[in-house]
N, C-alpha and C. Protein backbone atom coordinates (compact mmCIF):
# COMPACT_ATOMS: atom_id res chain seq x y z
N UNK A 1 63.10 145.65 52.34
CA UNK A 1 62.53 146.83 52.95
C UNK A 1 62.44 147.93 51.90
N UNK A 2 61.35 148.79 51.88
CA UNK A 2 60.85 149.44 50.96
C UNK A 2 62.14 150.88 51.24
N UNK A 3 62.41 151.68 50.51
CA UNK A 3 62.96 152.68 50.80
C UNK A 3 61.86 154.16 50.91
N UNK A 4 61.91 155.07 51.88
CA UNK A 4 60.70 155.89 51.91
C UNK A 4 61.04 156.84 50.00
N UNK A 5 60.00 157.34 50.03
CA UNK A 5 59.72 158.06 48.86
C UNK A 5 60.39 159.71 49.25
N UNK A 6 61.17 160.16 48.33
CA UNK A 6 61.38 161.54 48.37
C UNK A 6 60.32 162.09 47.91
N UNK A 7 59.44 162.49 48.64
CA UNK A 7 58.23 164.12 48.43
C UNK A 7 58.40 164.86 47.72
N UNK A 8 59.66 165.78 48.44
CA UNK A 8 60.27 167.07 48.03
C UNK A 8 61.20 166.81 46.66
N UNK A 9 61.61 165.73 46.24
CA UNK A 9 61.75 165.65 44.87
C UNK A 9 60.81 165.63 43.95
N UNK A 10 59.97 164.89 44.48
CA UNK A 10 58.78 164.24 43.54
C UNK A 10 57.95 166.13 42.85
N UNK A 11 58.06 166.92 44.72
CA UNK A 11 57.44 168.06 44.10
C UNK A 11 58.11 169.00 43.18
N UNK A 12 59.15 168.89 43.65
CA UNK A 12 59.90 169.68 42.57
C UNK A 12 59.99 168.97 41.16
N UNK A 13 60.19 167.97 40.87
CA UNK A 13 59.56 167.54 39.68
C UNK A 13 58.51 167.71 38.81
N UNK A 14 57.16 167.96 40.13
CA UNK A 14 55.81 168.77 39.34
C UNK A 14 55.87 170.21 39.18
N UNK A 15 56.59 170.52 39.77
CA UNK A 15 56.85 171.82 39.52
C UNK A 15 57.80 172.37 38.27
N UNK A 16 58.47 171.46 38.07
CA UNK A 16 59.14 172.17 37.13
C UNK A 16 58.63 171.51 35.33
N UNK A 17 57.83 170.70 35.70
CA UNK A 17 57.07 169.26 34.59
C UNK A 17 55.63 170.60 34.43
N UNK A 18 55.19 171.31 35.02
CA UNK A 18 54.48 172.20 35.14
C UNK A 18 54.81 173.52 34.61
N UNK A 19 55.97 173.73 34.96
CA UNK A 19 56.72 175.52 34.59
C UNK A 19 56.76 175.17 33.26
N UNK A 20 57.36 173.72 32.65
CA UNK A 20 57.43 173.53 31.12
C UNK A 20 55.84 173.50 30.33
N UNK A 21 55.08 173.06 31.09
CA UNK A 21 53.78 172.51 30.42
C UNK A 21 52.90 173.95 30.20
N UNK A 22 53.28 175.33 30.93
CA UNK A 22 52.26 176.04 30.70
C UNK A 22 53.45 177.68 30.90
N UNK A 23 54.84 177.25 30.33
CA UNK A 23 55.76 178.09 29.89
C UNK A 23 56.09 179.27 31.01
N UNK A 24 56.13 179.05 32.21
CA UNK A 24 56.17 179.56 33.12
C UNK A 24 57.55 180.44 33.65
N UNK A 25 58.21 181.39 33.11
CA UNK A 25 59.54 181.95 33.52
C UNK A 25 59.31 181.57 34.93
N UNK A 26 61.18 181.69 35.88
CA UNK A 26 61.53 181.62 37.32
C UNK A 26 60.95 183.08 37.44
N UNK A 27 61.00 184.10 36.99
CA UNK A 27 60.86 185.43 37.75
C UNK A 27 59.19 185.72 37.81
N UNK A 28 58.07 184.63 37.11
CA UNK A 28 56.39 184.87 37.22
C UNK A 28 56.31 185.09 38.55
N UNK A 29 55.23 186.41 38.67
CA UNK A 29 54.60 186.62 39.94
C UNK A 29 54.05 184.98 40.84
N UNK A 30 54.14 183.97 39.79
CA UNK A 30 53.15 182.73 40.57
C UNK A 30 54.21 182.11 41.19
N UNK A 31 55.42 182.46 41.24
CA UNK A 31 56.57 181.79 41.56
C UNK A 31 57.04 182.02 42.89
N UNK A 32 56.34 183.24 43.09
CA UNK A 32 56.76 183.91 43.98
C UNK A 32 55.93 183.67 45.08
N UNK A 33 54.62 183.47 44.80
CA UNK A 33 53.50 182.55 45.59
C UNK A 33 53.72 181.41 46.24
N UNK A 34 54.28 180.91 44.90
CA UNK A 34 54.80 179.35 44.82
C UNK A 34 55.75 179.38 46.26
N UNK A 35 56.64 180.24 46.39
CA UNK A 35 57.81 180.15 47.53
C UNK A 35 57.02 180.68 48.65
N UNK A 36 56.51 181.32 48.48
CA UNK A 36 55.49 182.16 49.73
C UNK A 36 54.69 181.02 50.11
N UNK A 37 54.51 180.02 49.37
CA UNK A 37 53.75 178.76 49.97
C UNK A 37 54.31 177.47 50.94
N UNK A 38 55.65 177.58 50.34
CA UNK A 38 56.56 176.76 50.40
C UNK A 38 56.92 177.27 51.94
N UNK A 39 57.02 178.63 52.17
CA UNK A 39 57.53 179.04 53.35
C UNK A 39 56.43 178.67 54.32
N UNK A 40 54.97 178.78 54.39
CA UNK A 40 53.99 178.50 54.92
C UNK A 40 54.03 177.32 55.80
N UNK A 41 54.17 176.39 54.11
CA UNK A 41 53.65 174.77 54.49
C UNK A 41 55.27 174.51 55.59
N UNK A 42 56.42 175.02 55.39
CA UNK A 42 57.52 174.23 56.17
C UNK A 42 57.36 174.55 57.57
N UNK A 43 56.84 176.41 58.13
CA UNK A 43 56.31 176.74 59.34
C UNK A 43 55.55 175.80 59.98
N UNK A 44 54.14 175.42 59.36
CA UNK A 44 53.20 174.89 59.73
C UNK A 44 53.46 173.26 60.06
N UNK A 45 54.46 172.57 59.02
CA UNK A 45 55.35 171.40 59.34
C UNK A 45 56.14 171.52 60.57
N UNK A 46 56.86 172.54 60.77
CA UNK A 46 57.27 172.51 62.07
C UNK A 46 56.86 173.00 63.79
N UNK A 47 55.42 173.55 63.60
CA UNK A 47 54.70 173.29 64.44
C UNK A 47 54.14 172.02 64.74
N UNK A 48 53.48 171.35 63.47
CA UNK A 48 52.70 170.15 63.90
C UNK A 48 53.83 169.00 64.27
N UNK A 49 55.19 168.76 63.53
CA UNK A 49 56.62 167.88 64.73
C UNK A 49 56.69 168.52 65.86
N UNK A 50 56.32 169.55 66.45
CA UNK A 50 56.63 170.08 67.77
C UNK A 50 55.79 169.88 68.86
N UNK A 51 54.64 170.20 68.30
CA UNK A 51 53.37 170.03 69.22
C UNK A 51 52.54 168.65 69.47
N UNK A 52 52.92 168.01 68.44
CA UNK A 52 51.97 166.65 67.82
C UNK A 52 53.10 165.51 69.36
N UNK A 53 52.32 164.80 70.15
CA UNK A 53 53.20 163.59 70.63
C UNK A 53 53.34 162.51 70.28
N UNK A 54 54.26 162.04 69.31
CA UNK A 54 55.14 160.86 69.03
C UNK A 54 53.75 159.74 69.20
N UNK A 55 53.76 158.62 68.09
CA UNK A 55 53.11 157.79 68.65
C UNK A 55 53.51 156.53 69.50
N UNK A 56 54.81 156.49 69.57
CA UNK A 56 55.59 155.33 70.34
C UNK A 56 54.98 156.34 71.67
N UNK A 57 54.98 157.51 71.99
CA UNK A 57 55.04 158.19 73.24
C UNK A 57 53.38 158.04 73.76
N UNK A 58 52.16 157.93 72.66
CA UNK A 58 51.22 157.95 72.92
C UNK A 58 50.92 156.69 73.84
N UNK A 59 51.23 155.62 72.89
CA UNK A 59 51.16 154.38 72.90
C UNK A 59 51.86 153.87 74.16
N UNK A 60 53.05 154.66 74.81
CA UNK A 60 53.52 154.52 76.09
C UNK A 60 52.65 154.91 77.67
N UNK A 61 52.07 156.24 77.18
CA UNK A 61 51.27 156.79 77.60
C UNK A 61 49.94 155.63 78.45
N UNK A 62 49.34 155.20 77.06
CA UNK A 62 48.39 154.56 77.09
C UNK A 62 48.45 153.11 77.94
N UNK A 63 49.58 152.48 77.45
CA UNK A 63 49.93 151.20 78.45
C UNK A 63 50.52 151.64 80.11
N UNK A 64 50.89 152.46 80.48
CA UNK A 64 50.73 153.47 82.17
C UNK A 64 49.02 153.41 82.38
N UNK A 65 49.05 153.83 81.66
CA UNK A 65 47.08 154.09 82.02
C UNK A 65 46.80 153.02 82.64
N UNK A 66 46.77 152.12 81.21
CA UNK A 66 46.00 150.43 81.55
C UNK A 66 46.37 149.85 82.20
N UNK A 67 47.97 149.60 83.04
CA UNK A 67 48.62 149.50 84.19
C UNK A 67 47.82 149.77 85.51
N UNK A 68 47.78 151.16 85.28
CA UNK A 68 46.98 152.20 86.40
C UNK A 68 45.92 151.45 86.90
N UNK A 69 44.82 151.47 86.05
CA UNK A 69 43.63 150.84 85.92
C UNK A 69 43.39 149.47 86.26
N UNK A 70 44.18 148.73 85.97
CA UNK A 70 44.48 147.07 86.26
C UNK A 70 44.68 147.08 87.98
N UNK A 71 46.19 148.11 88.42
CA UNK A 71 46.00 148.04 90.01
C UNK A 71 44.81 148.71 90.70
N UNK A 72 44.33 149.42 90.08
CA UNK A 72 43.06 150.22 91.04
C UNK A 72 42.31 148.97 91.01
N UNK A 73 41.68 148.57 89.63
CA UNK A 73 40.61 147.25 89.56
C UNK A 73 41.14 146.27 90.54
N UNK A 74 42.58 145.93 90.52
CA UNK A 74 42.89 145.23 91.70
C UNK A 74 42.40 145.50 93.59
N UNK A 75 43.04 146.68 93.56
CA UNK A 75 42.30 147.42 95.06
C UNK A 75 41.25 147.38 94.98
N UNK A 76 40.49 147.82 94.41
CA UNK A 76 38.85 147.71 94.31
C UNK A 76 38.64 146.57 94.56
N UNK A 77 38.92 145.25 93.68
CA UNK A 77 38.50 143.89 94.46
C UNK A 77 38.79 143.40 95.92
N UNK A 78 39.93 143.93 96.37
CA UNK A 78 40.66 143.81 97.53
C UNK A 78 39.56 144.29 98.08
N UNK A 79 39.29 145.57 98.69
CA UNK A 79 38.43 146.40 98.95
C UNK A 79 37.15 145.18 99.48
N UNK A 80 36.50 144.86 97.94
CA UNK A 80 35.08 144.26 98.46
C UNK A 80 35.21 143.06 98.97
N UNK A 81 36.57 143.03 98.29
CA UNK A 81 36.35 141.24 99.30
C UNK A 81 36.65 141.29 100.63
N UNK A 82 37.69 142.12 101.16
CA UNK A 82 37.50 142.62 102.76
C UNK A 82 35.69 142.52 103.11
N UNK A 83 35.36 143.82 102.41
CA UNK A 83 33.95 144.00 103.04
C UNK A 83 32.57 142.81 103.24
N UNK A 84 32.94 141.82 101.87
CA UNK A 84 32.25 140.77 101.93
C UNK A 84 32.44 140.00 102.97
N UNK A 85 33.32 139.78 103.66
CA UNK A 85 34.26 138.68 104.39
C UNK A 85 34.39 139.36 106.09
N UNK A 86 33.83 140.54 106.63
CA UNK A 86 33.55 141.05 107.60
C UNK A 86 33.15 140.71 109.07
N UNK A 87 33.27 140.23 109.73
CA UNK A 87 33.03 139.82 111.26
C UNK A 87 31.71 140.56 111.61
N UNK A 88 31.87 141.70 111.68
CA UNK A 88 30.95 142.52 112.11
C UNK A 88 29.81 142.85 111.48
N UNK A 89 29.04 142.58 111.94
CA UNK A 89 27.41 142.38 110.97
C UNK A 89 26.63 143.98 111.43
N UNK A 90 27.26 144.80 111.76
CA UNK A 90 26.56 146.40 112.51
C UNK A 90 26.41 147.38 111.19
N UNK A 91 24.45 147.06 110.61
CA UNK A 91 24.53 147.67 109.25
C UNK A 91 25.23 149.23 109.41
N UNK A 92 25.60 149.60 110.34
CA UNK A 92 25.59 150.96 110.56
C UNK A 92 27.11 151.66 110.05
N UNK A 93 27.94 150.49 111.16
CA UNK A 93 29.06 150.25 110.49
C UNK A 93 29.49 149.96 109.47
N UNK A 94 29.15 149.11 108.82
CA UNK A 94 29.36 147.80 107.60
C UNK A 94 28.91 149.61 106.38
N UNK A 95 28.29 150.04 106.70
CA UNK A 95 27.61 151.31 105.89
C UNK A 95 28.91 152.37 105.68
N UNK A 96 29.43 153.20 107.24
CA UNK A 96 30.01 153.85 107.19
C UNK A 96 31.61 153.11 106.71
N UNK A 97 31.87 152.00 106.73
CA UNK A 97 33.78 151.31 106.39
C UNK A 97 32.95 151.72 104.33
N UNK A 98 32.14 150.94 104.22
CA UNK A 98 31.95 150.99 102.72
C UNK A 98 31.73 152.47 102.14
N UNK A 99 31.05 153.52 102.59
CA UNK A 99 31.57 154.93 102.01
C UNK A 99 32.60 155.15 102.07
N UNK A 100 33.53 155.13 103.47
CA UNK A 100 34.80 155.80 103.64
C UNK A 100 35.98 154.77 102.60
N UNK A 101 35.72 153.65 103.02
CA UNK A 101 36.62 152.85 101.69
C UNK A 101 36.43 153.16 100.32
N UNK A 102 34.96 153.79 99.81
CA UNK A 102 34.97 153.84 98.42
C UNK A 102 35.52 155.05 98.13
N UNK A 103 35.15 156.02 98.93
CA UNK A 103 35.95 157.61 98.85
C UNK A 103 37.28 157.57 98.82
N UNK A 104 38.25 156.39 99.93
CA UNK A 104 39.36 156.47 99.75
C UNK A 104 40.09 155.86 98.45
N UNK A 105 39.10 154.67 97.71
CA UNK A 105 39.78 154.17 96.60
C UNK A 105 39.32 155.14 95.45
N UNK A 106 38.43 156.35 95.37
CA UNK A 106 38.36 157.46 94.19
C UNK A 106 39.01 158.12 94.59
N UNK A 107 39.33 158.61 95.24
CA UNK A 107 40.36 159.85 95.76
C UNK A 107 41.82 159.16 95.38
N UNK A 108 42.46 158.21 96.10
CA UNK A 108 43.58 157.37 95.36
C UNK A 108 43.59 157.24 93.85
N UNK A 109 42.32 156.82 93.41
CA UNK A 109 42.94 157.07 91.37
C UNK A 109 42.41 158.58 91.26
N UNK A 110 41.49 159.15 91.42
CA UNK A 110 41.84 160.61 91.04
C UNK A 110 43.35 161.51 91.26
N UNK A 111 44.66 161.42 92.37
CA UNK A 111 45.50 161.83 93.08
C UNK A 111 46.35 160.94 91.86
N UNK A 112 46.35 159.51 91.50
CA UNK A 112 46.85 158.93 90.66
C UNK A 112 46.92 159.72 88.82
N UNK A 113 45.51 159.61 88.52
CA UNK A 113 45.37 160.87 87.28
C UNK A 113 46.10 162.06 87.39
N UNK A 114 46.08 162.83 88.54
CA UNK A 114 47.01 164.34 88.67
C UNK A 114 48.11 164.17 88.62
N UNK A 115 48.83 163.71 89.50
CA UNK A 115 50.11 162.60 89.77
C UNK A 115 50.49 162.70 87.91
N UNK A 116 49.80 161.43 87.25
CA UNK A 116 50.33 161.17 86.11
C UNK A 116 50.04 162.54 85.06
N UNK A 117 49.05 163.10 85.19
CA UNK A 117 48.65 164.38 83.91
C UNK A 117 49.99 165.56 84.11
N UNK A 118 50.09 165.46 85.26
CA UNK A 118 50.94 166.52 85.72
C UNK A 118 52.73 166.47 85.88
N UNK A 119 52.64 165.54 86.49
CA UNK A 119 54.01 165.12 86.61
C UNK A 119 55.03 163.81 85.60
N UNK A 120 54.53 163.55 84.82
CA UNK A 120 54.72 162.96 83.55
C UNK A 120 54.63 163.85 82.35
């Protein structure tokens, strides 16, 4: 197994392989930049670990979904195969069970999406 790379050595290495190469005293105004940068980039590092979600968490995320989706696609077949398979031949009826069933299986995964956006 590879060991990760120290960065923050590596930079401080160019940095100071640099202060020699173009004679740079610790007290140069560019030094002072230099830290004024340093303070920047570690802020901005610790917003994007804060805000950013994990990709094990994404990836968790994502398999709930496809879960989700798999039982709705399930109900949904349930659904038509009821309707295919019907006794009652009354287009009128057979009309009004198939709106009210399809409204109730979008309304069920929409309530499912809120459910999960919200309460997860």
């Amino acid at each position: 197994m590879q060991t990760p790379r120290d960065f923050d050595a590596e930079f401080e290495a160019a940095i100071e392989s640099w202060r020699k190469r173009f004679a740079i005293r610790e007290s140069d105004p560019i030094m002072l930049l230099l830290e004024l940068f340093r303070i920047h980039q570690d802020h901005w590092d610790g917003i994007r670990q804060r805000d950013t979600v994990g990709l094990l968490q994404f990836r968790q995320m994502v398999e709930k979904q496809n879960e989700s989706v798999r039982l709705f696609k399930s109900k949904v077949d349930d659904v038509i195969s009821g309707l295919r398979h019907r006794d009652d031949t009354s287009k009128a009826c057979a009309v009004r069970d198939a709106i009210s069933s399809f409204l109730f299986v979008v309304l069920t995964f929409a309530v499912g999406i809120l459910i999960g956006k919200f309460a997860l």
